[in-house]
N, C-alpha and C. Protein backbone atom coordinates (compact mmCIF):
# COMPACT_ATOMS: atom_id res chain seq x y z
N UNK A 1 -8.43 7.74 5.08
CA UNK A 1 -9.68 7.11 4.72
C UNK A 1 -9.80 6.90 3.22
N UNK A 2 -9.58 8.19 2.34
CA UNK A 2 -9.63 7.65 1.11
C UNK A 2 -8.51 6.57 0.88
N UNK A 3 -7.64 6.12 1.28
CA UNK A 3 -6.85 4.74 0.72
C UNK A 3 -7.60 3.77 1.20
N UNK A 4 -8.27 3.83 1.92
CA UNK A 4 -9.02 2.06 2.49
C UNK A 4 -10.35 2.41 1.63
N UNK A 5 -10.41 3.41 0.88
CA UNK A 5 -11.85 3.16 0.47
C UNK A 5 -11.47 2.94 -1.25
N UNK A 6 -10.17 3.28 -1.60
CA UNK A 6 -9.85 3.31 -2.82
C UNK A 6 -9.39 1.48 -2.78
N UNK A 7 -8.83 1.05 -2.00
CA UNK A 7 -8.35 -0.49 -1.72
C UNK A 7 -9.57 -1.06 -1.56
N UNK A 8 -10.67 -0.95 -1.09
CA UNK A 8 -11.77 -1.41 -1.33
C UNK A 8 -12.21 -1.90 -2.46
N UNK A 9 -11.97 -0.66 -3.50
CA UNK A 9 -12.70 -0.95 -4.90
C UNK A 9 -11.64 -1.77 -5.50
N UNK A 10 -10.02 -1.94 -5.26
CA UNK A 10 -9.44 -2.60 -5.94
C UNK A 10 -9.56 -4.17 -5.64
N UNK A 11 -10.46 -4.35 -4.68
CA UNK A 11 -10.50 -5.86 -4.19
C UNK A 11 -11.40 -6.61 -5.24
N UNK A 12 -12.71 -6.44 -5.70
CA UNK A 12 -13.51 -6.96 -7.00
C UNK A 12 -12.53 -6.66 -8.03
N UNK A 13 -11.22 -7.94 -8.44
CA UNK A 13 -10.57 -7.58 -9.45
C UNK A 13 -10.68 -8.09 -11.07
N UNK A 14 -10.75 -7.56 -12.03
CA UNK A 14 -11.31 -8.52 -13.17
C UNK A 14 -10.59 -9.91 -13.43
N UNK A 15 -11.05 -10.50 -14.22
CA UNK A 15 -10.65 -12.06 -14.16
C UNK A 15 -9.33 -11.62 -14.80
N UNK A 16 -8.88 -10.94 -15.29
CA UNK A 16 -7.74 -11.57 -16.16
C UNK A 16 -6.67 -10.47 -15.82
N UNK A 17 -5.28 -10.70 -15.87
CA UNK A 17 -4.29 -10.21 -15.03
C UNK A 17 -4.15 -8.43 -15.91
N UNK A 18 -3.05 -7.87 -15.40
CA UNK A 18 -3.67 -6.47 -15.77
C UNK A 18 -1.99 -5.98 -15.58
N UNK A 19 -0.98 -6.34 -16.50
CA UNK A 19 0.35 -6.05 -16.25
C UNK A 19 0.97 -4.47 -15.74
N UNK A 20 -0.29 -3.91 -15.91
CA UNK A 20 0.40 -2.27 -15.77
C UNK A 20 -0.83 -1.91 -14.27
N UNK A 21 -1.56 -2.82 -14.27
CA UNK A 21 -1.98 -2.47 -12.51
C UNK A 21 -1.47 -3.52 -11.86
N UNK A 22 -0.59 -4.47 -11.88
CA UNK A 22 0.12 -5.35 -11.27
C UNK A 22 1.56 -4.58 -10.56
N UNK A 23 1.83 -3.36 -11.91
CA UNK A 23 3.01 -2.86 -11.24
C UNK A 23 2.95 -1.53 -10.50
N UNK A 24 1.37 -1.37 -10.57
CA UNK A 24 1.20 -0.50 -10.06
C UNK A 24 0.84 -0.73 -8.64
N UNK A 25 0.34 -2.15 -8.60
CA UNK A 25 -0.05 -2.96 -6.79
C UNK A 25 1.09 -3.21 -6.38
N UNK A 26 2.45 -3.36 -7.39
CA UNK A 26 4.17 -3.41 -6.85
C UNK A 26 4.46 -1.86 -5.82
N UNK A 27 3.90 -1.18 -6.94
CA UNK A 27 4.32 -0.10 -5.86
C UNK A 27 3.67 0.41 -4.74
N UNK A 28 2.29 0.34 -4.53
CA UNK A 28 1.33 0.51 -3.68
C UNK A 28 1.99 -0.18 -2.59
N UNK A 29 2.47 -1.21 -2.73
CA UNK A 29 2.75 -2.42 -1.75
C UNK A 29 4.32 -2.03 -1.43
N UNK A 30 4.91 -0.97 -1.85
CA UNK A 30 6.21 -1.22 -1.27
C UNK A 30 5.75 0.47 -0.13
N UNK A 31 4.51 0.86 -0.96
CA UNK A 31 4.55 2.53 -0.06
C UNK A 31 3.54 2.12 1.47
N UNK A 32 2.92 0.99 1.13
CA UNK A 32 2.34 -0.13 2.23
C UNK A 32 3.26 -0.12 3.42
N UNK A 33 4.64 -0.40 3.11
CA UNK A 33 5.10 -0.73 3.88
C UNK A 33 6.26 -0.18 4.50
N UNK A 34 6.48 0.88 3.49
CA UNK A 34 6.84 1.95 4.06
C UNK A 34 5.98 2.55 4.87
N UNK A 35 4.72 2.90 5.03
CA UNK A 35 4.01 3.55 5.70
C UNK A 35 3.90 2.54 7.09
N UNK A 36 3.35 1.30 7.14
CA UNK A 36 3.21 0.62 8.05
C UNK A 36 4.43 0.64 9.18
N UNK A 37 5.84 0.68 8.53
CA UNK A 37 6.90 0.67 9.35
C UNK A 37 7.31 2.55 9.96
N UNK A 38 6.77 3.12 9.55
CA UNK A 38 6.63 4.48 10.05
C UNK A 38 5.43 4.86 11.07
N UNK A 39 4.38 4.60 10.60
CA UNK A 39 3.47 4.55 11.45
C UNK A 39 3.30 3.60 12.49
N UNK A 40 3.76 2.53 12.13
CA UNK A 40 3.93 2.09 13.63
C UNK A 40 5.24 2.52 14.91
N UNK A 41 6.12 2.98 14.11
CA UNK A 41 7.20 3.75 15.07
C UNK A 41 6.09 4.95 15.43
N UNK A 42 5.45 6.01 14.71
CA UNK A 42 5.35 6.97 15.10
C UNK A 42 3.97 7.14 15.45
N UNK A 43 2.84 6.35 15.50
CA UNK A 43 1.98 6.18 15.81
C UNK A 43 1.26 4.93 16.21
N UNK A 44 2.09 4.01 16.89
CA UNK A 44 1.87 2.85 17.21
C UNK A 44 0.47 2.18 17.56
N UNK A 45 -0.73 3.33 18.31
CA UNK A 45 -2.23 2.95 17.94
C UNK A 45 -2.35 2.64 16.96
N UNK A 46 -2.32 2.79 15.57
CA UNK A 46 -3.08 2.53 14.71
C UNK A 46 -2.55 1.02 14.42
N UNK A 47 -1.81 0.10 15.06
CA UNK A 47 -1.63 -1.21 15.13
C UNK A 47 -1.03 -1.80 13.92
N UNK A 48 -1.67 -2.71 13.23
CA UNK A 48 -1.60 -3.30 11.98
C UNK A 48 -2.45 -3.32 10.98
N UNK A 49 -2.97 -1.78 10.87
CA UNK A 49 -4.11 -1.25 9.76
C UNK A 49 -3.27 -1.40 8.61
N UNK A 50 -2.13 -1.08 8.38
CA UNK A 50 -1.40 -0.43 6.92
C UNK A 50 -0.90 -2.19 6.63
N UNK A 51 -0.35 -2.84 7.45
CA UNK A 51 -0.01 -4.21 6.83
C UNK A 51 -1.72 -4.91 6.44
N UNK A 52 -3.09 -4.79 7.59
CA UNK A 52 -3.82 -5.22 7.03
C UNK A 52 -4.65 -5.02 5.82
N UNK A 53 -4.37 -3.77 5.09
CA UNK A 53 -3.92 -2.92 3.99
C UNK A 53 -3.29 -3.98 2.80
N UNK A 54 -2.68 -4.48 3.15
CA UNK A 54 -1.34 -5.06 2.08
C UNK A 54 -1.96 -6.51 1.83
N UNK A 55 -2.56 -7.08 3.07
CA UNK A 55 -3.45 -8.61 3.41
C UNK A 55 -4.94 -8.60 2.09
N UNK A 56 -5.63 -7.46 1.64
CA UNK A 56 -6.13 -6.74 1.14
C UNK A 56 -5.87 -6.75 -0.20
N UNK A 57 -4.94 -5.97 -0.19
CA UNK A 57 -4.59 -6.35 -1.34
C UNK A 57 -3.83 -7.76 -2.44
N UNK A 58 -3.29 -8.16 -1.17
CA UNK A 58 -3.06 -9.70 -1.98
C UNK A 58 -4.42 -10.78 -1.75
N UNK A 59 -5.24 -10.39 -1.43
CA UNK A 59 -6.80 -10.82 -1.77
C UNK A 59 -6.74 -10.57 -2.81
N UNK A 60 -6.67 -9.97 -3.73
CA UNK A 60 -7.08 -10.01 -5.54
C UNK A 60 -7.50 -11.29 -5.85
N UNK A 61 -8.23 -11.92 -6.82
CA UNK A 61 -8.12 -12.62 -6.94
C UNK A 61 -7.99 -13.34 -8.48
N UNK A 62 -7.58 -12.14 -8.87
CA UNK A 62 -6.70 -12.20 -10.18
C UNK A 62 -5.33 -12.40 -10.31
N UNK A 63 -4.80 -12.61 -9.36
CA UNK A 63 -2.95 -12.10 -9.26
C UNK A 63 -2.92 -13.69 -9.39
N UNK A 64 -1.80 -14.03 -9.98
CA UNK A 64 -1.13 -15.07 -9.98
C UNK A 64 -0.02 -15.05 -8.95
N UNK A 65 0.79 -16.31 -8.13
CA UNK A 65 1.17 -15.84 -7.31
C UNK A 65 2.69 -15.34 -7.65
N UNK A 66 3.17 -15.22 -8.57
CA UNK A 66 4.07 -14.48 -9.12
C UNK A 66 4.14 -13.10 -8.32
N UNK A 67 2.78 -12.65 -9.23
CA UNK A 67 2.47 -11.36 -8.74
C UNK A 67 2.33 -10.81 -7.31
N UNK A 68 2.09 -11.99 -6.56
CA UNK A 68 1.73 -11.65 -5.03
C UNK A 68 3.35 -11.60 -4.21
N UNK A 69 3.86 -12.54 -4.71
CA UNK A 69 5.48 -12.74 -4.44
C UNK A 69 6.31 -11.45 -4.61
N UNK A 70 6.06 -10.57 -5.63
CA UNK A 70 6.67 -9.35 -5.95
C UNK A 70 6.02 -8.38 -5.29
N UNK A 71 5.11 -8.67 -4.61
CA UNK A 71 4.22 -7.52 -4.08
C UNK A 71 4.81 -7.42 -2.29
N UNK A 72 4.49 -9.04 -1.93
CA UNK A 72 5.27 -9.38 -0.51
C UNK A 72 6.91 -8.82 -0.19
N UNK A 73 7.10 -8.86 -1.55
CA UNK A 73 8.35 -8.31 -1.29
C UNK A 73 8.82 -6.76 -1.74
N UNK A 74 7.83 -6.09 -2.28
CA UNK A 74 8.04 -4.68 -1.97
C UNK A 74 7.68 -4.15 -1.11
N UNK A 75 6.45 -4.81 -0.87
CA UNK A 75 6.09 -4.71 0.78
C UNK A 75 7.11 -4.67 1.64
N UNK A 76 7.88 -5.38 1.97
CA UNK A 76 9.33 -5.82 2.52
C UNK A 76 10.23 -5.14 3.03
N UNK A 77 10.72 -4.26 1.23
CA UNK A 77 11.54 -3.93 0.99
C UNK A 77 10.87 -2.36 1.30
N UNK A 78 10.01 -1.65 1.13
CA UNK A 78 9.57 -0.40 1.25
C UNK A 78 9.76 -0.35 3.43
N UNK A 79 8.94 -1.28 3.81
CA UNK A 79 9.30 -1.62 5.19
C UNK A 79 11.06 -1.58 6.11
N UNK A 80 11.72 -2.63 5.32
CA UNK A 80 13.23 -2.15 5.52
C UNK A 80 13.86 -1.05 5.95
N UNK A 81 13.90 -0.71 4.04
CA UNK A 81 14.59 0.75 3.90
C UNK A 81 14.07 2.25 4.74
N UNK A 82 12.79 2.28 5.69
CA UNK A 82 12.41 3.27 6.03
C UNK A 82 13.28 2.34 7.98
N UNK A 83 13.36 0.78 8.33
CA UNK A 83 14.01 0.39 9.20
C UNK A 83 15.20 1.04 9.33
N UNK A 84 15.90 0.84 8.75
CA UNK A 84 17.18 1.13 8.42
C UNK A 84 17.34 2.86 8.48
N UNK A 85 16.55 3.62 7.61
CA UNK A 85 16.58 4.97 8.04
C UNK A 85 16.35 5.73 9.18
N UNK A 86 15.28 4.74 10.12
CA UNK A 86 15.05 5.36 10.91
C UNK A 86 14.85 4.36 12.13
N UNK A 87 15.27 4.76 13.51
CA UNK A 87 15.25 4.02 14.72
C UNK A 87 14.31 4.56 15.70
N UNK A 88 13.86 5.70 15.50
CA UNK A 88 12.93 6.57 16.48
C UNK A 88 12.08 7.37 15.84
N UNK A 89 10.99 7.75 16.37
CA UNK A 89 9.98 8.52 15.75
C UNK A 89 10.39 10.19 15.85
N UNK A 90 11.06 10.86 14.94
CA UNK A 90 11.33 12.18 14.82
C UNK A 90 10.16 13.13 13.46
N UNK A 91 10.24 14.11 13.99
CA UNK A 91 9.61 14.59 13.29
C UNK A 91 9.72 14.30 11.31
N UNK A 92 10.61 14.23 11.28
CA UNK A 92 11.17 13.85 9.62
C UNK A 92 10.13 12.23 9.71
N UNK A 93 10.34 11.48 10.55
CA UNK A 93 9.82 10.18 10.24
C UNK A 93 8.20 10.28 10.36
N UNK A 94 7.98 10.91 11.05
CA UNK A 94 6.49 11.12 11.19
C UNK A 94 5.67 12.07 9.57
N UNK A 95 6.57 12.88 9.67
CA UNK A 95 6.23 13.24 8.24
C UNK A 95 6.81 13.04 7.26
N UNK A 96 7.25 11.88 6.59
CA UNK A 96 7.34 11.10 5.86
C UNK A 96 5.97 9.98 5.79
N UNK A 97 6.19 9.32 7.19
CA UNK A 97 4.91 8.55 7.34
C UNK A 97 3.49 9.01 6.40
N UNK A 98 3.13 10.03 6.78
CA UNK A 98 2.20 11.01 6.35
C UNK A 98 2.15 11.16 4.65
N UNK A 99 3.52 11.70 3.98
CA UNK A 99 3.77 11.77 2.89
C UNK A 99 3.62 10.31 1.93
N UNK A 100 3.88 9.69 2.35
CA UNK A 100 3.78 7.81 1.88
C UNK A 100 2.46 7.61 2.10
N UNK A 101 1.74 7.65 3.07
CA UNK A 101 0.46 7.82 3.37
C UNK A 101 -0.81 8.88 2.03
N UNK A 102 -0.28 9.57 1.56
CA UNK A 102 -0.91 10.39 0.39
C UNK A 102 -0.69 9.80 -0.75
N UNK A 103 0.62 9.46 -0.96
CA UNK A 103 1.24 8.87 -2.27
C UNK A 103 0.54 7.71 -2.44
N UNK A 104 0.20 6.87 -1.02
CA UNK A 104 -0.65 5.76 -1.57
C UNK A 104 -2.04 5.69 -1.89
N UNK A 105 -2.44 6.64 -0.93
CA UNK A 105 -3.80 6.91 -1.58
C UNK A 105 -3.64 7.19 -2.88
N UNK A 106 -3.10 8.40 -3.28
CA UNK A 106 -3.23 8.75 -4.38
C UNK A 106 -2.83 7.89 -5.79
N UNK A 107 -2.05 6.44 -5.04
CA UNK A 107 -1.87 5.61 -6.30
C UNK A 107 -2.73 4.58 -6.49
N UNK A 108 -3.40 4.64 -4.90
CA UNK A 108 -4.52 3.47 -5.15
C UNK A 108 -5.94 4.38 -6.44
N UNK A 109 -6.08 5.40 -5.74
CA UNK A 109 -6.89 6.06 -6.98
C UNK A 109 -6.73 5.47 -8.16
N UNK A 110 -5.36 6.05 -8.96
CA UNK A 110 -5.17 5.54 -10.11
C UNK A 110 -5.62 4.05 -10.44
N UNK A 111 -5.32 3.64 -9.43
CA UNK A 111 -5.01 2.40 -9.95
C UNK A 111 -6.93 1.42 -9.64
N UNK A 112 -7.59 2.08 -9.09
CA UNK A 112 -9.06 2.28 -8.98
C UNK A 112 -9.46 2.41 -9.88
N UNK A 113 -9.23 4.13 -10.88
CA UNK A 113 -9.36 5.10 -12.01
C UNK A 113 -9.64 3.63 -13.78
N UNK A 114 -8.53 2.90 -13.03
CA UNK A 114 -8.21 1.78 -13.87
C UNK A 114 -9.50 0.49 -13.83
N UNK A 115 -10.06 0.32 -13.08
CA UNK A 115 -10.98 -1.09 -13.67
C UNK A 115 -12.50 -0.36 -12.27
N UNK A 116 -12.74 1.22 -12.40
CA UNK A 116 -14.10 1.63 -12.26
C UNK A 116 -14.04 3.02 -11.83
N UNK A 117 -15.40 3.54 -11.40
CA UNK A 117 -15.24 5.12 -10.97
C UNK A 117 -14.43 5.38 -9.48
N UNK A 118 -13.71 6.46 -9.51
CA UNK A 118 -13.01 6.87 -8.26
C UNK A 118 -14.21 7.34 -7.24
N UNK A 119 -13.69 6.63 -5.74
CA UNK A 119 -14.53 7.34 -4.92
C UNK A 119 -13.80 8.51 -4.33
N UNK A 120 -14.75 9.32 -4.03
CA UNK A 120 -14.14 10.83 -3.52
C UNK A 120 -14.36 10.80 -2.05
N UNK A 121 -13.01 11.41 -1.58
CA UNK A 121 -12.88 10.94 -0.01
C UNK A 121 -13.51 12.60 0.89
């Protein structure tokens, strides 16, 4: 919950581009999709919350699409590399899921921390 409420606040984005929270929505967006491709192996209810997560975030409407292009594709690429690691939902993948799942909250914070006040989950 706190990552959809921290992605919330990152959606009102200021007008003008923000190179060090751009690379910080690079990485949000590759742990996006790492999480999305874990959680849907290992918890397949929760559907397409974590990609609609990522839909969210390329709503900004500050990003140039440069920026959205590098984002789609860490998205991608965070998605992949957890493909490739894993074919079945085992305990390691499930908690990983989980672990990517914190890391993003905890970077959406920051990256919240950055253009207003943090909400507390």
């Amino acid at each position: 919950m706190a990552l959809a409420a921290a992605l919330l606040l990152l959606a009102p984005a200021p007008a003008k581009a923000d190179p060090v929270m751009e690379a910080g929505l690079e990485r949000l967006a590759g742990t996006l999709g790492a999480v999305h491709y874990l959680r849907t192996l290992c918890r397949p209810n929760e559907g397409q919350v974590w990609r609609d997560r990522m839909v969210t975030l390329l709503g900004r409407g500050d990003l140039k699409q440069a920026a959205r292009d590098r984002m789609v594709a860490a998205f991608n690429a965070g998605y992949s590399r957890q493909q490739s690691a894993h074919k079945r939902c085992t305990p390691a993948a499930a908690n990983l899921g989980n672990t990517y799942a914190r890391e993003g909250a905890a970077e959406a914070n920051r990256l919240a921390d950055r253009i207003g006040p943090r909400l507390e989950s």
